[in-house]
Protein backbone atom coordinates (compact mmCIF):
# COMPACT_ATOMS: atom_id res chain seq x y z
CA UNK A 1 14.68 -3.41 -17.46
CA UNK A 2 14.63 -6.97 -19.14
CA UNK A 3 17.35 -7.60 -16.26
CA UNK A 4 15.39 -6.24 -13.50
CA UNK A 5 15.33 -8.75 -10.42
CA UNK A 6 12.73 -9.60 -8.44
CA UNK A 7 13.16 -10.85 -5.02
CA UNK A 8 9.89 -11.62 -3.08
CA UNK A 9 10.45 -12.84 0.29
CA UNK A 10 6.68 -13.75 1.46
CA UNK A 11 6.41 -13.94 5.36
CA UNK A 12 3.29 -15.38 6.42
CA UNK A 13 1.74 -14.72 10.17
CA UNK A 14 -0.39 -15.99 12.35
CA UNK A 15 -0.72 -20.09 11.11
CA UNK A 16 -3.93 -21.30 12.48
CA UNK A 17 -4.80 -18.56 14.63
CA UNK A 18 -2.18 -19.26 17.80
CA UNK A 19 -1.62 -16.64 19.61
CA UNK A 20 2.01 -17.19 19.89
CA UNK A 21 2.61 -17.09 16.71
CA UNK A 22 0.62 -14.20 15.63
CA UNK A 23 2.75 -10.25 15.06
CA UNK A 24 1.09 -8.21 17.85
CA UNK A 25 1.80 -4.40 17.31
CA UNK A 26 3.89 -4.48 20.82
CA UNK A 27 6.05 -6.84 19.34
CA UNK A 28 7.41 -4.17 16.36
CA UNK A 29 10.73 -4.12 17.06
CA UNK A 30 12.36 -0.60 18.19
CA UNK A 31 15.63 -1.42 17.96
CA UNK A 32 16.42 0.31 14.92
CA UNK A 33 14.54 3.39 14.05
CA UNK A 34 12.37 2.93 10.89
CA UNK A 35 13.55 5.94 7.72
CA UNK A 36 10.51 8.04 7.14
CA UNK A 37 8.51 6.94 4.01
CA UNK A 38 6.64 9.13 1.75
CA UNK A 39 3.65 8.51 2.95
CA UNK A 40 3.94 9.24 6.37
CA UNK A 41 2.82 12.72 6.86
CA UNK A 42 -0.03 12.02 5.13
CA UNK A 43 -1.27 9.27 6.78
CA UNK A 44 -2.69 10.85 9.98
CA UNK A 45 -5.00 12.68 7.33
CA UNK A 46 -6.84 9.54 6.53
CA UNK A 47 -10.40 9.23 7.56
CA UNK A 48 -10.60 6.64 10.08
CA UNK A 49 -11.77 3.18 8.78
CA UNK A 50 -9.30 2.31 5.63
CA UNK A 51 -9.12 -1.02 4.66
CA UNK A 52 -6.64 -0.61 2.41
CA UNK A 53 -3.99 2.23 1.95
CA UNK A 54 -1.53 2.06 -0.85
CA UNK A 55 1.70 4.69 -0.36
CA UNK A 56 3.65 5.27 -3.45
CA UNK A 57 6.66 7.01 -3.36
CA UNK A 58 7.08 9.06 -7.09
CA UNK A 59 9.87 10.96 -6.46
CA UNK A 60 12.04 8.52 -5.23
CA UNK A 61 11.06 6.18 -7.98
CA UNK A 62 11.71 8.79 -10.65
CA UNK A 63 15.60 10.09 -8.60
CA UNK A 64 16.07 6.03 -9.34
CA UNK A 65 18.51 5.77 -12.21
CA UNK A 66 17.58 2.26 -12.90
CA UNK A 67 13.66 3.21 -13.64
CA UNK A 68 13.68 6.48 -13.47
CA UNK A 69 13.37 7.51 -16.97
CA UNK A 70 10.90 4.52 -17.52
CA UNK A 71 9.25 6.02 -14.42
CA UNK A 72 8.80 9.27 -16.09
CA UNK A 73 7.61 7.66 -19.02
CA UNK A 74 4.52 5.75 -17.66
CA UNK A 75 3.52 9.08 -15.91
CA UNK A 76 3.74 11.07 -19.10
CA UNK A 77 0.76 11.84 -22.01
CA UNK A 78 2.18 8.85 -23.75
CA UNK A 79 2.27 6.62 -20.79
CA UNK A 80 -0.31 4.76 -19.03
CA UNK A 81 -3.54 7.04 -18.97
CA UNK A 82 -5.02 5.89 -15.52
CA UNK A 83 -1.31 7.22 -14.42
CA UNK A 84 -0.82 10.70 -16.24
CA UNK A 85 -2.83 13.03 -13.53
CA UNK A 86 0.26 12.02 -11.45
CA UNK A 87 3.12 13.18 -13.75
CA UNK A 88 3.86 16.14 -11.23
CA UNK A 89 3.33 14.37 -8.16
CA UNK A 90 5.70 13.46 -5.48
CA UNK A 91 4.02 10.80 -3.43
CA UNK A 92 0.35 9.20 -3.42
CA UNK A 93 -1.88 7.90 -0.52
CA UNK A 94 -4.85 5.99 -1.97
CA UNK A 95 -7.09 4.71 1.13
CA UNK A 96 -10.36 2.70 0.41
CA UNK A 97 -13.22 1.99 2.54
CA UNK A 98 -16.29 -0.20 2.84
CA UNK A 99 -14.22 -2.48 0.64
CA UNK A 100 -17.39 -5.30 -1.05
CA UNK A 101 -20.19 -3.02 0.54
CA UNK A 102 -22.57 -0.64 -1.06
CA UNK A 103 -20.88 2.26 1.11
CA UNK A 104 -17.07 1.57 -0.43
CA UNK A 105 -15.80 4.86 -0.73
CA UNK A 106 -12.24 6.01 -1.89
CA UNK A 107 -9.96 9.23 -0.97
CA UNK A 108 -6.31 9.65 -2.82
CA UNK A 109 -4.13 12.24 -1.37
CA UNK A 110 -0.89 13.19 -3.09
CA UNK A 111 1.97 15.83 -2.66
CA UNK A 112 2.79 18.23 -5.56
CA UNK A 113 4.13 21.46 -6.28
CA UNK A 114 1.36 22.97 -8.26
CA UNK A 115 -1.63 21.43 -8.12
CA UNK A 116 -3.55 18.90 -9.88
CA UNK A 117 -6.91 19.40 -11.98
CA UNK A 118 -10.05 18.29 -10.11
CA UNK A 119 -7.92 18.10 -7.16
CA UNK A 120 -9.00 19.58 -3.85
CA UNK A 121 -5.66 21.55 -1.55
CA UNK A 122 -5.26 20.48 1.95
CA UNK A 123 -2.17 22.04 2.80
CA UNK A 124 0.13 24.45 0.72
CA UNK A 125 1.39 21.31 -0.95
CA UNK A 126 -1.13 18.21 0.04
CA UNK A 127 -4.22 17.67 -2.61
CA UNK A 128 -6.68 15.01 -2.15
CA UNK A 129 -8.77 13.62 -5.15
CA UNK A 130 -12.44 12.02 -3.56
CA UNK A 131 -15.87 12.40 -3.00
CA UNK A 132 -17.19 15.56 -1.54
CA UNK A 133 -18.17 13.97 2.21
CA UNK A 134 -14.13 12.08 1.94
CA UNK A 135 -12.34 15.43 0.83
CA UNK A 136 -14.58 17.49 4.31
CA UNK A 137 -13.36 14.89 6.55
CA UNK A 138 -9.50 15.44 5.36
CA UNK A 139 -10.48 19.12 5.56
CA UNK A 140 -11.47 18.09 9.25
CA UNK A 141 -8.27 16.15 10.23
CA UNK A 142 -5.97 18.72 8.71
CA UNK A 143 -7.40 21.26 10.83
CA UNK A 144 -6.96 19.37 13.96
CA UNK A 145 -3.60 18.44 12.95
CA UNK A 146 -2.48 21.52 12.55
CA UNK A 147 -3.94 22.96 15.57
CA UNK A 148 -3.04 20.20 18.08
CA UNK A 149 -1.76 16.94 15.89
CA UNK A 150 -2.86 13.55 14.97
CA UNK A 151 -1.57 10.35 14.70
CA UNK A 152 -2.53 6.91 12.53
CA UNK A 153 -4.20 4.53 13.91
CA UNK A 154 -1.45 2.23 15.82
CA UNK A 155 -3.01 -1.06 14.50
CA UNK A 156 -2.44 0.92 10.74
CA UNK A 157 1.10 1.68 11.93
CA UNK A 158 1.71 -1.88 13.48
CA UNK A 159 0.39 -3.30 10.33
CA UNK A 160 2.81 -1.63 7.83
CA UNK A 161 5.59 -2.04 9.54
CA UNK A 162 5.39 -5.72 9.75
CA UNK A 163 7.02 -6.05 5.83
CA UNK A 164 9.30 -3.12 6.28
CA UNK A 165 12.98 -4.32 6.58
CA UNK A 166 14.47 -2.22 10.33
CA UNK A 167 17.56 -1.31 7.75
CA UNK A 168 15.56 0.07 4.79
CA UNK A 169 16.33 3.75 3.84
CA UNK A 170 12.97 3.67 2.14
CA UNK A 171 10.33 2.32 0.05
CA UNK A 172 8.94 3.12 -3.25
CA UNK A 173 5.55 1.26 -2.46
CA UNK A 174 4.28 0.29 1.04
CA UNK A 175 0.43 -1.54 1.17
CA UNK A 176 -1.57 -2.09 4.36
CA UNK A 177 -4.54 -4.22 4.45
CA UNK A 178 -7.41 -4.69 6.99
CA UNK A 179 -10.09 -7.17 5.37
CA UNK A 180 -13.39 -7.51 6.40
CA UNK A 181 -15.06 -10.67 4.98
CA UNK A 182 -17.22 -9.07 2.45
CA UNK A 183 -13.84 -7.67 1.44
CA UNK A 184 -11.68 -10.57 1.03
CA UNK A 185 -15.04 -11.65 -1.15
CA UNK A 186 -14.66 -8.67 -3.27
CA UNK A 187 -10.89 -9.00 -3.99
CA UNK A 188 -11.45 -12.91 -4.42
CA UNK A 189 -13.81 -12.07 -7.00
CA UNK A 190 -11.72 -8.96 -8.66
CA UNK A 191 -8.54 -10.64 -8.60
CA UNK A 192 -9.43 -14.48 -8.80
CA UNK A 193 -7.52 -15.21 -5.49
CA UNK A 194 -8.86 -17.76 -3.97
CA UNK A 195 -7.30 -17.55 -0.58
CA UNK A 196 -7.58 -13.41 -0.01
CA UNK A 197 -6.10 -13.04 3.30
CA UNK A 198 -7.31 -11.01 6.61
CA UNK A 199 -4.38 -8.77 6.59
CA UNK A 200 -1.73 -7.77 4.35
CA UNK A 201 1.62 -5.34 4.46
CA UNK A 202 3.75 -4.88 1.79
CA UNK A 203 7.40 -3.33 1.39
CA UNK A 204 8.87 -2.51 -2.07
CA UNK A 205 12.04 -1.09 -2.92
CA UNK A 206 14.39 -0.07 -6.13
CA UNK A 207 17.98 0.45 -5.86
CA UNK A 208 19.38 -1.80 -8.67
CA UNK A 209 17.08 -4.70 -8.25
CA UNK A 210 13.60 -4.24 -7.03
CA UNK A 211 12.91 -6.04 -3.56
CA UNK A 212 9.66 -6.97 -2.43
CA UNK A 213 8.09 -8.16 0.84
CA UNK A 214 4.58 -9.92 1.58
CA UNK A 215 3.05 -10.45 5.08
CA UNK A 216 0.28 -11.77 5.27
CA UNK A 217 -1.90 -13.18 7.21
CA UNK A 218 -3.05 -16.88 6.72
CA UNK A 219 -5.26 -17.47 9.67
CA UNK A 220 -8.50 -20.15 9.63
CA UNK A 221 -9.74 -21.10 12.62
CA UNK A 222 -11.46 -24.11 10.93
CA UNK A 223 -7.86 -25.07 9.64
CA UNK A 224 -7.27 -28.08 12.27
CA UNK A 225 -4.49 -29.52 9.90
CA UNK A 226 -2.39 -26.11 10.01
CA UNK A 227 -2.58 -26.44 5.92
CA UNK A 228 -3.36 -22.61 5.71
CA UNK A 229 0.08 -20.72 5.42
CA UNK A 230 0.91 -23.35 2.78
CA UNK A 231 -2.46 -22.25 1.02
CA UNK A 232 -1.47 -18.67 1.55
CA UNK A 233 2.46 -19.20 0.27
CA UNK A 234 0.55 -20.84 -3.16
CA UNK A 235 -2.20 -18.14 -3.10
CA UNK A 236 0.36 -15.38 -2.76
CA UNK A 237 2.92 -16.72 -5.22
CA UNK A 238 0.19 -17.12 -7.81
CA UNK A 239 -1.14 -13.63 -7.31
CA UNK A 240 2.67 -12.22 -7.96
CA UNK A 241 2.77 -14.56 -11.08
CA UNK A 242 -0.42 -13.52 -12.52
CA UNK A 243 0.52 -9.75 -11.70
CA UNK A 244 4.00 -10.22 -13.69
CA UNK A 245 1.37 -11.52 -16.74
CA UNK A 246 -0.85 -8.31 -16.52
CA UNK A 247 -0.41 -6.23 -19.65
CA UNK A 248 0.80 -2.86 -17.65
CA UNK A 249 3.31 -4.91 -15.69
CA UNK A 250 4.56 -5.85 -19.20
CA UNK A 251 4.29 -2.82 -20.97
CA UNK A 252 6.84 -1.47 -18.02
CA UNK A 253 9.00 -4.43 -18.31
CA UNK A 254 9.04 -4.30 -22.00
């Protein structure tokens, strides 16, 4: 792991507010269709509203043979506790809500074989971990979906597939952000970004090297000297640094 790469190509949108320059969801390219992620089938399940909506991929990450083992590790008794409750999971949808408000709210859904304690069964092999009004409103959508389908929310859909390489046969971590301003206050203050930005989509991948993607969005409108993506490149590239310090990025590096 000690020679694991990390390539972080950080694409940032929508410089000053221009129109022109700014990724509108008709403008996804088509041309080559996008591999279904983990997440996916999940996502439609989502009560309406997430700001942010983290899809992690476990199986994939654990078939890896690079991180695999290490994968299996973190997930284990001995591993990182926040992490063990997912040791028999296959994929994970966390969605918050009401992100820097007094309502914030949170709903995880997972796939598993056998299911989870404290979790709640959606489908013969869908679980969702949440409050009790979060888990009825899944309960809602899943009934729905079955009877006559559902579908994300296209600005979700546009939004995630703005970091997501056309050729990718994957991703072992995909993150879609929406901020509202009280939002971007919250993370500021959480994370010690200065800069937290409007929008945010995120592609990660394993094969030998891990690959990682950042778009996000820069915009000020008060930012007449178009300084703002070079805020954003700085903002972004300190977050990643200060992420690589964090002692459970460490402890999987190490």
């Amino acid at each position: 792991m000690r020679r694991l790469a990390i390539a972080a190509a950080v694409a940032l949108a929508s410089c000053g507010g221009g129109r022109a320059r700014t990724k509108a969801p008709s403008k996804v390219s088509t041309a080559v269709p996008r591999a279904v992620t983990a997440g996916d089938r999940m996502l439609a399940l989502l009560p309406d509203g997430a700001q942010l909506v983290i899809e992690v991929d476990l199986a994939r990450l654990r078939g890896n043979p690079v991180i695999g083992p290490l994968v299996v590790q973190v997930l284990g008794d001995k591993g990182i506790p926040q992490l063990a409750g997912f040791s028999e999971a296959d994929s994970v949808v966390f969605a918050a809500y009401g992100l820097g408000t007094k309502d914030a709210g949170t709903v995880t859904l997972f796939t598993a074989k056998t299911a989870l304690q404290g979790a709640t069964p959606i489908t013969k092999d869908i679980y969702a971990l949440g409050g009790a009004d979060w888990i009825d409103q899944v309960r809602a959508r899943e009934k729905i979906d079955a009877a006559t389908g559902l579908v994300p929310s296209k600005e979700l859909l546009a939004l995630r597939e703005r970091a997501m390489p056309e050729a990718a046969p994957g991703a072992s971590i995909r993150i879609s952000a929406r901020l509202t301003f009280d939002a971007r206050i919250a993370l500021a203050r959480i994370t010690g970004i200065e800069n937290a930005p409007g929008q945010l989509s995120v592609w990660a991948d394993v094969v030998d090297d891990l690959a990682i993607i950042v778009d996000a969005d820069a915009t000020d409108p008060g930012d007449k000297a178009k300084t703002s993506v070079k805020r954003m490149s700085a903002t972004m590239q300190s977050a990643l640094a200060t992420l690589a310090a964090q002692s459970t990025v460490r402890f999987l590096v190490d």
